[in-house]
PDB file of N, CA and C in Angstrom:
ATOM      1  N   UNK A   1      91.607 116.443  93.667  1.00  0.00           N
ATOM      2  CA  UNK A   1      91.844 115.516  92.582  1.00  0.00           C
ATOM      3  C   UNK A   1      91.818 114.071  93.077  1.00  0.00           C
ATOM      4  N   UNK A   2      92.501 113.918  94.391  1.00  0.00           N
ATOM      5  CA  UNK A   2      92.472 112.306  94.775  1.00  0.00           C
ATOM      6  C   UNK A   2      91.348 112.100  95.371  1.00  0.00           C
ATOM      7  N   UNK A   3      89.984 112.494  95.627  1.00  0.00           N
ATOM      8  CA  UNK A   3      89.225 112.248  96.016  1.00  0.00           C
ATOM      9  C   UNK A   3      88.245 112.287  94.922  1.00  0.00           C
ATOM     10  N   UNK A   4      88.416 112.526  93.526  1.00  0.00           N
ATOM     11  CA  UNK A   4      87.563 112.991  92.934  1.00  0.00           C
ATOM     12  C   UNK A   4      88.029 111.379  91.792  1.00  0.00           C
ATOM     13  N   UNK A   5      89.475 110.993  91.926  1.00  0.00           N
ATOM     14  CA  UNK A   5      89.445 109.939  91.601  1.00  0.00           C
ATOM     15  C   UNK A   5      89.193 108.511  92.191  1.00  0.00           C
ATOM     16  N   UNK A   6      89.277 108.528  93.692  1.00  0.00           N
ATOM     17  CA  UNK A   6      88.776 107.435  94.267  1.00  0.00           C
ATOM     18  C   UNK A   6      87.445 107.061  94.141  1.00  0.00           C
ATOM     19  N   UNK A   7      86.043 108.724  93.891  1.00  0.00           N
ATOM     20  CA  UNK A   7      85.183 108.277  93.551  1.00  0.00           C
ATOM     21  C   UNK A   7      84.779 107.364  92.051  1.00  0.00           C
ATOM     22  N   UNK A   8      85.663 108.224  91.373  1.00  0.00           N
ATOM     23  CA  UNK A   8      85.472 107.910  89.939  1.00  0.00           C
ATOM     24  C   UNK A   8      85.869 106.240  90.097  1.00  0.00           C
ATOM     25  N   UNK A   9      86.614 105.667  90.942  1.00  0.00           N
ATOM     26  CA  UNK A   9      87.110 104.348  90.643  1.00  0.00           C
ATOM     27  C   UNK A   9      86.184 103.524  91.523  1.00  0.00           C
ATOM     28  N   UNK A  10      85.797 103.911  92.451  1.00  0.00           N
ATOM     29  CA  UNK A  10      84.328 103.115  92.938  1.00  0.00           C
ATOM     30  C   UNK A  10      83.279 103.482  92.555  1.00  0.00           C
ATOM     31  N   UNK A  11      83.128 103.969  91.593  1.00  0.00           N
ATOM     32  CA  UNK A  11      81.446 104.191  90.612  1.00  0.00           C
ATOM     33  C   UNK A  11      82.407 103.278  89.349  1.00  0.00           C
ATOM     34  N   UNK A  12      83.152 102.845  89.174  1.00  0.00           N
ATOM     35  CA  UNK A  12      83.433 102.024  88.207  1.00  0.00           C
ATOM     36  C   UNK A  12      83.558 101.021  88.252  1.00  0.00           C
ATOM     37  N   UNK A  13      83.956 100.599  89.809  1.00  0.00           N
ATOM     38  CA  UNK A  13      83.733  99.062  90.193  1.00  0.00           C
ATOM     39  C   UNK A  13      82.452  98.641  90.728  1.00  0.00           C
ATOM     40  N   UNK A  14      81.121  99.718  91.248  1.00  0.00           N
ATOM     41  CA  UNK A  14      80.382  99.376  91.530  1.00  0.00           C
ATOM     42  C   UNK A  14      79.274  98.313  90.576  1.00  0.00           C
ATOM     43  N   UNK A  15      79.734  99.104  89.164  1.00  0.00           N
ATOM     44  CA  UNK A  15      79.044  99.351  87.562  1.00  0.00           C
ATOM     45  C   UNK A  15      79.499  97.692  87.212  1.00  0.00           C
ATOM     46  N   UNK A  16      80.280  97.038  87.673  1.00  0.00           N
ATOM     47  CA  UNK A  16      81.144  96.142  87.352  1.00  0.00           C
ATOM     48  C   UNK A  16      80.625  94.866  88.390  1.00  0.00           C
ATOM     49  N   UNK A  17      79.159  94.010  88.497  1.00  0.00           N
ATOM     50  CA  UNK A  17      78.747  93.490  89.714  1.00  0.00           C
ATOM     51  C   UNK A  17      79.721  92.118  89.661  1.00  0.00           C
ATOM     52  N   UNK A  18      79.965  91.920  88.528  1.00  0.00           N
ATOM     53  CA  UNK A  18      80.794  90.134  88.210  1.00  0.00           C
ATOM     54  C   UNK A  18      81.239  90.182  87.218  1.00  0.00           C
ATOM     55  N   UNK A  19      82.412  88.928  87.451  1.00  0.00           N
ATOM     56  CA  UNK A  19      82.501  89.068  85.795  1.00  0.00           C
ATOM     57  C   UNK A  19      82.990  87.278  85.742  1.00  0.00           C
ATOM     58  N   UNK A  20      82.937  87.362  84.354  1.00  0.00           N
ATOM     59  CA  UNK A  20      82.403  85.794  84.050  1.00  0.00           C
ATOM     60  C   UNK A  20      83.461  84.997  83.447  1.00  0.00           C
ATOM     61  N   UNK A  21      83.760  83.776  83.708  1.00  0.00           N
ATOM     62  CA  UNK A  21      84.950  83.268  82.412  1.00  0.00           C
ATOM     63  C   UNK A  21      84.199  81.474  82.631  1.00  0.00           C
ATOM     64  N   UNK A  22      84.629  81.755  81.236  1.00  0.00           N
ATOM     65  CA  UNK A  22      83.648  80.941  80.830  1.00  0.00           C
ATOM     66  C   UNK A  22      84.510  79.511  80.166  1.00  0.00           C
ATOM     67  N   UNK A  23      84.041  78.652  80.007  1.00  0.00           N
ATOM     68  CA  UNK A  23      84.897  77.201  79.001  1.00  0.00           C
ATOM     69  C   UNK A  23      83.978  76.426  78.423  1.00  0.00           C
ATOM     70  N   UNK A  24      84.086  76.956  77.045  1.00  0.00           N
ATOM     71  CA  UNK A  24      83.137  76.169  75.813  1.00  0.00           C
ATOM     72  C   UNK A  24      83.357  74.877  76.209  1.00  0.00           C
ATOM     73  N   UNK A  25      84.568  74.409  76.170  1.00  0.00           N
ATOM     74  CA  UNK A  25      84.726  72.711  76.312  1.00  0.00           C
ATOM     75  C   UNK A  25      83.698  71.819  76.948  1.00  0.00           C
ATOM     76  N   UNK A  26      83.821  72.502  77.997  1.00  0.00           N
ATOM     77  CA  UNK A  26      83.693  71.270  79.548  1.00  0.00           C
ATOM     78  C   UNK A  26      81.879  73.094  79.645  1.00  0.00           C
ATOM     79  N   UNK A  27      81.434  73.043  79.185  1.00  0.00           N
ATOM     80  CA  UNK A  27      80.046  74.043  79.179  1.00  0.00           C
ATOM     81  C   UNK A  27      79.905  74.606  80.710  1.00  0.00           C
ATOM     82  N   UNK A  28      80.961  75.454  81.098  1.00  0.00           N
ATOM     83  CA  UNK A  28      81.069  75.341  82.462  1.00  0.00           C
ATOM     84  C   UNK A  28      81.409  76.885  82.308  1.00  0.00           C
ATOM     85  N   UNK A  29      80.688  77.306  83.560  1.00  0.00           N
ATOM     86  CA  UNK A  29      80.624  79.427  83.260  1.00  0.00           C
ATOM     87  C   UNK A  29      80.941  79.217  84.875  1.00  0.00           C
ATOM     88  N   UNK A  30      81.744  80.687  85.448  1.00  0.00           N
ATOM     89  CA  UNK A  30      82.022  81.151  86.330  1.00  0.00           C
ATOM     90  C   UNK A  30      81.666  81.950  86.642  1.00  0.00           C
ATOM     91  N   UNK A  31      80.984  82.583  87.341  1.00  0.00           N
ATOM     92  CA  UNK A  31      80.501  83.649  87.673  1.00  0.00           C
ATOM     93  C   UNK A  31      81.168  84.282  89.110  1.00  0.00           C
ATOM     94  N   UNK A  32      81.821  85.153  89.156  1.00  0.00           N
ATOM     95  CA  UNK A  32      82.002  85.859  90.157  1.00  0.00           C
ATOM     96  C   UNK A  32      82.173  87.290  90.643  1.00  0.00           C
ATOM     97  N   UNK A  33      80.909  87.109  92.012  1.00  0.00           N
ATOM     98  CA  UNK A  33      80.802  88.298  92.285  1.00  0.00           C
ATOM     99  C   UNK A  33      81.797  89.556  92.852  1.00  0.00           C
ATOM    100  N   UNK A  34      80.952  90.559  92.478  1.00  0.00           N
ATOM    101  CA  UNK A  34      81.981  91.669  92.848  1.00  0.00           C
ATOM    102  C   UNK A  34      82.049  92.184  94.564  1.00  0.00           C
ATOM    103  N   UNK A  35      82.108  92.992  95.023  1.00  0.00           N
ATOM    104  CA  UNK A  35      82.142  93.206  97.004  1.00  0.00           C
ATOM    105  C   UNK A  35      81.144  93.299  97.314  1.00  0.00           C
ATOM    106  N   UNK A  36      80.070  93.745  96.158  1.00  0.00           N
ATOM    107  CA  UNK A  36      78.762  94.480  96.441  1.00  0.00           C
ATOM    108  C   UNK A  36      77.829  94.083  95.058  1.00  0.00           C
ATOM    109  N   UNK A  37      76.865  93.264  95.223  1.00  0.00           N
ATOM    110  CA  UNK A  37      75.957  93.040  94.284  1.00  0.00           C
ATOM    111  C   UNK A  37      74.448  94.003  94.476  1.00  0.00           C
ATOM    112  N   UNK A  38      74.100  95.094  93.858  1.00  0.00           N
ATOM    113  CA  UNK A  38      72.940  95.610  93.917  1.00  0.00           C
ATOM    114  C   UNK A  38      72.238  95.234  93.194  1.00  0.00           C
ATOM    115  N   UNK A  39      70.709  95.868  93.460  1.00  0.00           N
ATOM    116  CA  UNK A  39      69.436  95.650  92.598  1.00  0.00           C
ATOM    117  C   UNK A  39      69.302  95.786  91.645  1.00  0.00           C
ATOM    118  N   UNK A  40      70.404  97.190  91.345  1.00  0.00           N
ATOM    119  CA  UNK A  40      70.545  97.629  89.824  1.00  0.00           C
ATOM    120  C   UNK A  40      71.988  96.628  89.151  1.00  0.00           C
ATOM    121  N   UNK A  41      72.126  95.591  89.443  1.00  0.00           N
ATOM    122  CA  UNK A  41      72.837  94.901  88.760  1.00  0.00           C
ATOM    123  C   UNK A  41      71.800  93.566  88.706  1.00  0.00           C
ATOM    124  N   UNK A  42      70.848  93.060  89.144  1.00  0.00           N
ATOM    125  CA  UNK A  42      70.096  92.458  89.411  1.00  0.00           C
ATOM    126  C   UNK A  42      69.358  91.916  87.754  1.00  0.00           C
ATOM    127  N   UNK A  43      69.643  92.790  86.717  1.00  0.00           N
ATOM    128  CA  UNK A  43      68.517  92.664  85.504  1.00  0.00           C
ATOM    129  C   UNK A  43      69.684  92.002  84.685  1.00  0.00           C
ATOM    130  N   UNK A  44      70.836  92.444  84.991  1.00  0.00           N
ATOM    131  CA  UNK A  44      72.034  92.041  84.043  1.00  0.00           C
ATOM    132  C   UNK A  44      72.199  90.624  84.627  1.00  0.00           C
ATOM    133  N   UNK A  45      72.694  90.271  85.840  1.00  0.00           N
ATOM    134  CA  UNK A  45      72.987  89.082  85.916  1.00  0.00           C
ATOM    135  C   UNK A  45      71.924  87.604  85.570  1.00  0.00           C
ATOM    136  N   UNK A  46      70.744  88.528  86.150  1.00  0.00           N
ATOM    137  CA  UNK A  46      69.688  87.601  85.196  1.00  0.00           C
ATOM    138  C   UNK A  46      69.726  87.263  83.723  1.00  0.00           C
ATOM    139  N   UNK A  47      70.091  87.766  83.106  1.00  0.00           N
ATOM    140  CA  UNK A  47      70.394  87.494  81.738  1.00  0.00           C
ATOM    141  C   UNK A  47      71.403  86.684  80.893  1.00  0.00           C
ATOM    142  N   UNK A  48      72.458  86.978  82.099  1.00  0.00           N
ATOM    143  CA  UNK A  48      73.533  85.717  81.985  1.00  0.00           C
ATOM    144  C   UNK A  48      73.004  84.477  82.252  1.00  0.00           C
ATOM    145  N   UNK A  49      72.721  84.377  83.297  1.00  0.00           N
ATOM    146  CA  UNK A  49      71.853  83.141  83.690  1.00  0.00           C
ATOM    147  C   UNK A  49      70.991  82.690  83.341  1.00  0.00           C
ATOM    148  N   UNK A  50      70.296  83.126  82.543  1.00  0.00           N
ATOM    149  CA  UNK A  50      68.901  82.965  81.684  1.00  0.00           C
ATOM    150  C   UNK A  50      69.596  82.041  80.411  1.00  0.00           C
ATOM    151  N   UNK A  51      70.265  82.944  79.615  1.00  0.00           N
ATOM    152  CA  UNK A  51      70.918  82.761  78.631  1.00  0.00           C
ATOM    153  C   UNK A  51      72.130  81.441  78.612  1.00  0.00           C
ATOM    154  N   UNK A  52      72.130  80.474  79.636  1.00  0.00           N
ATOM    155  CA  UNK A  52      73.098  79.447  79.618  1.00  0.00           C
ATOM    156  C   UNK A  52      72.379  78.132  79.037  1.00  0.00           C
ATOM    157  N   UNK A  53      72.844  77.729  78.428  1.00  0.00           N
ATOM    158  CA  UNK A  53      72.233  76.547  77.517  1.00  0.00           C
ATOM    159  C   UNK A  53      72.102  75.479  78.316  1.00  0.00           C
ATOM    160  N   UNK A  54      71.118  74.072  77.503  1.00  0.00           N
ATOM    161  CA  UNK A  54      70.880  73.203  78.794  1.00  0.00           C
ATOM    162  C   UNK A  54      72.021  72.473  79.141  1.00  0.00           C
ATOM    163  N   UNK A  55      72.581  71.825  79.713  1.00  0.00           N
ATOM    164  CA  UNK A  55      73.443  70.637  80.427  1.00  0.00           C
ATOM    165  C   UNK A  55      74.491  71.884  80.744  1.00  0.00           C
ATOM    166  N   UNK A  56      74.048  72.464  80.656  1.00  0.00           N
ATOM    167  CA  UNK A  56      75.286  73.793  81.474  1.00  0.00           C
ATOM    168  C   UNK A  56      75.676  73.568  82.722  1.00  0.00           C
ATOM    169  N   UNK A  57      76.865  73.598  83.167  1.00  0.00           N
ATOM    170  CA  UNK A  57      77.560  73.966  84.452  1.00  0.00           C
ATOM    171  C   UNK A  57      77.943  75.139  85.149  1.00  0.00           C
ATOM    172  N   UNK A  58      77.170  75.847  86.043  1.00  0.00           N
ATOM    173  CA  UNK A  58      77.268  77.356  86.404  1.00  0.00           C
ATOM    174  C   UNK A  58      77.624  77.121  88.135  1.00  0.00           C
ATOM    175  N   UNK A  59      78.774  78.417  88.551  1.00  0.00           N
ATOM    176  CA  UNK A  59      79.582  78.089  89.279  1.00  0.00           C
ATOM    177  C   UNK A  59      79.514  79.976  89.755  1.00  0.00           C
ATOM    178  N   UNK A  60      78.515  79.911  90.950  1.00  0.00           N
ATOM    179  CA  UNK A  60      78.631  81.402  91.543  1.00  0.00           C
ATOM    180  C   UNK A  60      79.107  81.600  92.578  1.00  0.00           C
ATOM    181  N   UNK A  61      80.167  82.807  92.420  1.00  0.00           N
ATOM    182  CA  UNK A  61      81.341  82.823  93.543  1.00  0.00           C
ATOM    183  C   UNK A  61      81.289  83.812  94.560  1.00  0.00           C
ATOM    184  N   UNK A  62      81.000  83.653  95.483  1.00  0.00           N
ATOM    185  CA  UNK A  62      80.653  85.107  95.906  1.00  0.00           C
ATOM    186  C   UNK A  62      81.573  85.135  97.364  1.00  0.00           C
ATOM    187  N   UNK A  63      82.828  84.393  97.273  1.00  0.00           N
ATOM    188  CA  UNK A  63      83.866  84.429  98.312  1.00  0.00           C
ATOM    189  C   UNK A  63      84.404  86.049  98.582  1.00  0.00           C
ATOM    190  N   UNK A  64      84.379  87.130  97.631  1.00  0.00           N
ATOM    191  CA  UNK A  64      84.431  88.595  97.891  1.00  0.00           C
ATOM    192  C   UNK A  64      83.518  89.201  98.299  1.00  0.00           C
ATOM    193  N   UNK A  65      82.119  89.098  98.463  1.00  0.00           N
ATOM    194  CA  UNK A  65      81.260  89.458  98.072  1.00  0.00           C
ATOM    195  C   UNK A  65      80.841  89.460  99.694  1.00  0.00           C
ATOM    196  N   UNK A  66      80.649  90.987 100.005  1.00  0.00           N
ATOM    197  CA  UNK A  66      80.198  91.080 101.080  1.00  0.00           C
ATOM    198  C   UNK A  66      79.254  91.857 101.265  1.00  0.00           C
ATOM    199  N   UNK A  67      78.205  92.196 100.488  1.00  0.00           N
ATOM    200  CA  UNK A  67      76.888  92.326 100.528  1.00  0.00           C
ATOM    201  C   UNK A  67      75.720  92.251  98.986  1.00  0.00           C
ATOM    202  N   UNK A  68      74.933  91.379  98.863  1.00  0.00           N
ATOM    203  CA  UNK A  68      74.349  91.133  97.988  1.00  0.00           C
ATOM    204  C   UNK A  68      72.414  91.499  98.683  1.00  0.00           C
ATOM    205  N   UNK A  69      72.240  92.269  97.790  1.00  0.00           N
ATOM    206  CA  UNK A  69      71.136  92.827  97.987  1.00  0.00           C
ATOM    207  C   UNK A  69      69.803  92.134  98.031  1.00  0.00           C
ATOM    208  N   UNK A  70      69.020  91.529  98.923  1.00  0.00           N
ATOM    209  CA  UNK A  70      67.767  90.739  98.926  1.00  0.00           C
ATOM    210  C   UNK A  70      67.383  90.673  97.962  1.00  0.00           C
ATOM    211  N   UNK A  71      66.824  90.975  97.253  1.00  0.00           N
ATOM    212  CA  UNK A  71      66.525  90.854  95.625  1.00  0.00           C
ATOM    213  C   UNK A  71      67.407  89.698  94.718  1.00  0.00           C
ATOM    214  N   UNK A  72      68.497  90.184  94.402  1.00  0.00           N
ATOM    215  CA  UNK A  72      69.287  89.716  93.680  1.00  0.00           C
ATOM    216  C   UNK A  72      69.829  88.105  94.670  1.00  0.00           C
ATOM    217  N   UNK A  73      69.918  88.108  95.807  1.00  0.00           N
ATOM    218  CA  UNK A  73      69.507  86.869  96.665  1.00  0.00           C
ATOM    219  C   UNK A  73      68.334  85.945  96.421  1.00  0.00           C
ATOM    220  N   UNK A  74      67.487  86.783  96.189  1.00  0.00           N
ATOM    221  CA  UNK A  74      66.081  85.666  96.150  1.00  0.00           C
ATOM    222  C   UNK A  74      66.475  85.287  94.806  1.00  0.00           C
ATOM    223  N   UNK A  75      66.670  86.081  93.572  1.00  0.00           N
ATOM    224  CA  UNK A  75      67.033  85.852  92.424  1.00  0.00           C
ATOM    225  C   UNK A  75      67.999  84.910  92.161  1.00  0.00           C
ATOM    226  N   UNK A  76      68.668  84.524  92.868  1.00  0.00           N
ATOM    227  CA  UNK A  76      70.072  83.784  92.634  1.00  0.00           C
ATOM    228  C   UNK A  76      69.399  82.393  92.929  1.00  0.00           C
ATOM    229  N   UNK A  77      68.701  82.056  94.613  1.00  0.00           N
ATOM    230  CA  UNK A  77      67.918  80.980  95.011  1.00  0.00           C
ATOM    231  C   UNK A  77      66.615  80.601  94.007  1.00  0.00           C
ATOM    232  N   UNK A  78      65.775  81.377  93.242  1.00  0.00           N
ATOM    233  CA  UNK A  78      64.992  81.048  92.567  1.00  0.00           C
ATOM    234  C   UNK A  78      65.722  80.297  90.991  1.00  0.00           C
ATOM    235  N   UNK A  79      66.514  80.879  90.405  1.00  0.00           N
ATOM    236  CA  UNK A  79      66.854  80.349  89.355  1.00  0.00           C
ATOM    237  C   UNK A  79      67.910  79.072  89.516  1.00  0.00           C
ATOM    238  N   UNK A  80      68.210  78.874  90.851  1.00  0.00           N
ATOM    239  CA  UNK A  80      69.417  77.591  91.290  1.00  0.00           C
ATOM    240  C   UNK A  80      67.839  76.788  91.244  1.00  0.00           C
ATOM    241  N   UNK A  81      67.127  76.936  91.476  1.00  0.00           N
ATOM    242  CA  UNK A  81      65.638  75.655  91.658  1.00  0.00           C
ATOM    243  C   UNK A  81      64.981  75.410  89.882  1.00  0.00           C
ATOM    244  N   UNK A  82      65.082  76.593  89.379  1.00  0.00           N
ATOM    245  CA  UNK A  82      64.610  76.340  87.967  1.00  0.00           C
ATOM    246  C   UNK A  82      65.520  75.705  87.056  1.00  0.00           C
ATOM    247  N   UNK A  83      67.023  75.762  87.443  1.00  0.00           N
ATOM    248  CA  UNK A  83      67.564  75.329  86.474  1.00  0.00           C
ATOM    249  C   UNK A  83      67.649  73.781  86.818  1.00  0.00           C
ATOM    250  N   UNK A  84      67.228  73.003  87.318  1.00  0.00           N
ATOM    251  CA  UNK A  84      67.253  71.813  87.518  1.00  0.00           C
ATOM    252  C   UNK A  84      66.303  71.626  86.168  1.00  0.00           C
ATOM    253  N   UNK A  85      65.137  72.499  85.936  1.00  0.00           N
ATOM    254  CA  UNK A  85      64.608  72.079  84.667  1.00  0.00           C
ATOM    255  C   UNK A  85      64.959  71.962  83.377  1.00  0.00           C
ATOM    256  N   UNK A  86      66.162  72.474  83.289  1.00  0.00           N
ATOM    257  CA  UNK A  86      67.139  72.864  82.182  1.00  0.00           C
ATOM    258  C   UNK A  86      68.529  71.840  82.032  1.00  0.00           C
ATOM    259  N   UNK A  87      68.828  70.689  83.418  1.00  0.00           N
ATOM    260  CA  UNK A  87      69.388  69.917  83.867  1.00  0.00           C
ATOM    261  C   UNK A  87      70.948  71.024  83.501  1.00  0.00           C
ATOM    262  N   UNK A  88      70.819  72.598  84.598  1.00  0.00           N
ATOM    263  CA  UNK A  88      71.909  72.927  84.612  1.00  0.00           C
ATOM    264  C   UNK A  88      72.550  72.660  85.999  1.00  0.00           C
ATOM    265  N   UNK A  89      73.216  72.356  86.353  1.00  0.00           N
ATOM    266  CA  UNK A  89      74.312  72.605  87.493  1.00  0.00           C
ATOM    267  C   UNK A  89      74.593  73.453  88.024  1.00  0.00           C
ATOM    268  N   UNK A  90      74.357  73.932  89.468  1.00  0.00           N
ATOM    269  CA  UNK A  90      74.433  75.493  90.223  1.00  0.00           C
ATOM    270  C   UNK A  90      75.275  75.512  90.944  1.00  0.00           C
ATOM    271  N   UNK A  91      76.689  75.730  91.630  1.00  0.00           N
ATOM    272  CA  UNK A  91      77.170  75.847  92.345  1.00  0.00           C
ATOM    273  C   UNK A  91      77.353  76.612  92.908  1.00  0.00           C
ATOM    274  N   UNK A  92      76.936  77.521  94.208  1.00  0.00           N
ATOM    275  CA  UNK A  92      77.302  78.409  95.067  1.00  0.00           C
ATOM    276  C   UNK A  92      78.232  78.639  95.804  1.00  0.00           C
ATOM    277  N   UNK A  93      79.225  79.255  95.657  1.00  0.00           N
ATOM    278  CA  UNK A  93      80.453  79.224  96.629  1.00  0.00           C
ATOM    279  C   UNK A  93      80.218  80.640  97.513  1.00  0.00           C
ATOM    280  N   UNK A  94      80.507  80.748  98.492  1.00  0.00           N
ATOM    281  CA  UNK A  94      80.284  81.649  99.581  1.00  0.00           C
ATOM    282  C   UNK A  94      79.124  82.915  99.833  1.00  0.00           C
ATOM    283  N   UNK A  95      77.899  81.647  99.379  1.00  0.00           N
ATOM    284  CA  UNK A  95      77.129  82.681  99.161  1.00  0.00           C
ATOM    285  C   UNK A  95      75.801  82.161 100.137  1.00  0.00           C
ATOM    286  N   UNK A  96      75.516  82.351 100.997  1.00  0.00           N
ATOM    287  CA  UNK A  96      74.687  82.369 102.028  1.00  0.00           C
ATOM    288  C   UNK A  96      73.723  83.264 102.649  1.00  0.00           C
ATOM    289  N   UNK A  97      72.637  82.883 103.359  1.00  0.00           N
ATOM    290  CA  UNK A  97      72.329  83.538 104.257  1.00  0.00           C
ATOM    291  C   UNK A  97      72.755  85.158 104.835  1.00  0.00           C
ATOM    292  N   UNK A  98      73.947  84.526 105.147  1.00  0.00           N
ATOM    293  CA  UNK A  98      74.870  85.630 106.218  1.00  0.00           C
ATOM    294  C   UNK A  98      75.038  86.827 105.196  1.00  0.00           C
ATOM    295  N   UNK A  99      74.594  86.924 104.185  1.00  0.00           N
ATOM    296  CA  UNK A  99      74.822  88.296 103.222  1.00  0.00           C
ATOM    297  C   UNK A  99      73.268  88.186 103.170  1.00  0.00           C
ATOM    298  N   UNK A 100      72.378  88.118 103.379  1.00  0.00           N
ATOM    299  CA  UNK A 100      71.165  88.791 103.424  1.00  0.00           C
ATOM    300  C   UNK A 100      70.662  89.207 104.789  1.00  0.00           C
ATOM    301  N   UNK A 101      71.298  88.507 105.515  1.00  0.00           N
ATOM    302  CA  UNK A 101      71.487  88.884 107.098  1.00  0.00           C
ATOM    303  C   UNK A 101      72.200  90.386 107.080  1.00  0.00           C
ATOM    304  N   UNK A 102      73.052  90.355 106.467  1.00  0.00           N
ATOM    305  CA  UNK A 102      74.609  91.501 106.847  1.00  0.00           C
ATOM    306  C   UNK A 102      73.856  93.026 105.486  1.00  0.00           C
ATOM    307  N   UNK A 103      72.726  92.587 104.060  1.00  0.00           N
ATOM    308  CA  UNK A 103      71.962  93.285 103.762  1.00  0.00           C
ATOM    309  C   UNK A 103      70.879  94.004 105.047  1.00  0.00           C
ATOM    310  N   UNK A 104      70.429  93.245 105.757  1.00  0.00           N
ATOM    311  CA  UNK A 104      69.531  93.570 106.562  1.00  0.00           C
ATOM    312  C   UNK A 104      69.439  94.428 107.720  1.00  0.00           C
ATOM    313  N   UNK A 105      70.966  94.671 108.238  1.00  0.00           N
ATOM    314  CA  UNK A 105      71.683  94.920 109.322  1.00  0.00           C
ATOM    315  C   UNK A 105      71.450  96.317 108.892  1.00  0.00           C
ATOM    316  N   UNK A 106      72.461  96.124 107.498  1.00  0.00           N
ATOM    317  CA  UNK A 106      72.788  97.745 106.886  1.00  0.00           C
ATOM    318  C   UNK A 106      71.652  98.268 106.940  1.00  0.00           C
ATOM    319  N   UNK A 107      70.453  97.868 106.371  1.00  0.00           N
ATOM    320  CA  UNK A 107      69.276  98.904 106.317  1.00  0.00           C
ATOM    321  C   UNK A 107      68.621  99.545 107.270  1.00  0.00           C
ATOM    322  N   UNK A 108      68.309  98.582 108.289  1.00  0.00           N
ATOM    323  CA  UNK A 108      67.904  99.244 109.838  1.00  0.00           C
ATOM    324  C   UNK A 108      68.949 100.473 110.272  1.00  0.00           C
ATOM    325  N   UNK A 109      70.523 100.481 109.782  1.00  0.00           N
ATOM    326  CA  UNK A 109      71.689 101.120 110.329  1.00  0.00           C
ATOM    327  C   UNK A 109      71.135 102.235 109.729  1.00  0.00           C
ATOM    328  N   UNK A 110      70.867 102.177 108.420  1.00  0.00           N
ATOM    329  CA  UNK A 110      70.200 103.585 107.544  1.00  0.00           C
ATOM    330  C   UNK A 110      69.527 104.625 107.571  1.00  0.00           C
TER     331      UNK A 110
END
């Protein structure tokens, strides 16, 4: 039973890549990631981000976040360059390199 619920509770946080809080006021969204961002969360978060209106302020947190999947990396760096066309605001907080590095590690380990 306790093993059958620990899975059940990490297939529920996996399902769960970020979650967002947001402030109409000041047009300013939070985004923060979950321990583990996959590919298959990759279509959803695009959509948040897609979907932010112009003079938006977007703020991605990824201070938990200890592996984000190349994909969803390039994805994050490509739309921080497009939204300058949209004159949105990108802020990255702990989100680097060193998690596509620490993606990269894992896979060779595989």
């Amino acid at each position: 039973m306790n093993a059958t619920y620990f899975f059940l509770a990490n297939q529920y946080h996996l399902s769960r890549p970020f979650n967002v809080e947001a402030d109409s006021q000041t047009r300013k969204l939070r985004i923060v990631l979950a321990e583990h961002v996959l590919s298959s969360h990759k279509a959803r978060l695009a959509r948040v981000l897609h979907s932010l209106p112009k003079d938006s302020i977007v703020e991605i947190d990824g201070s938990w976040t200890h592996l984000i999947d190349s994909d969803v990396f390039e994805m994050i760096e490509t739309f921080k360059e497009t939204a300058k066309e949209r004159n949105i605001q990108v802020k990255l907080i702990g989100i680097a390199a060193p998690h596509l590095i620490t993606f990269l590690n894992l896979r060779r380990v595989a």
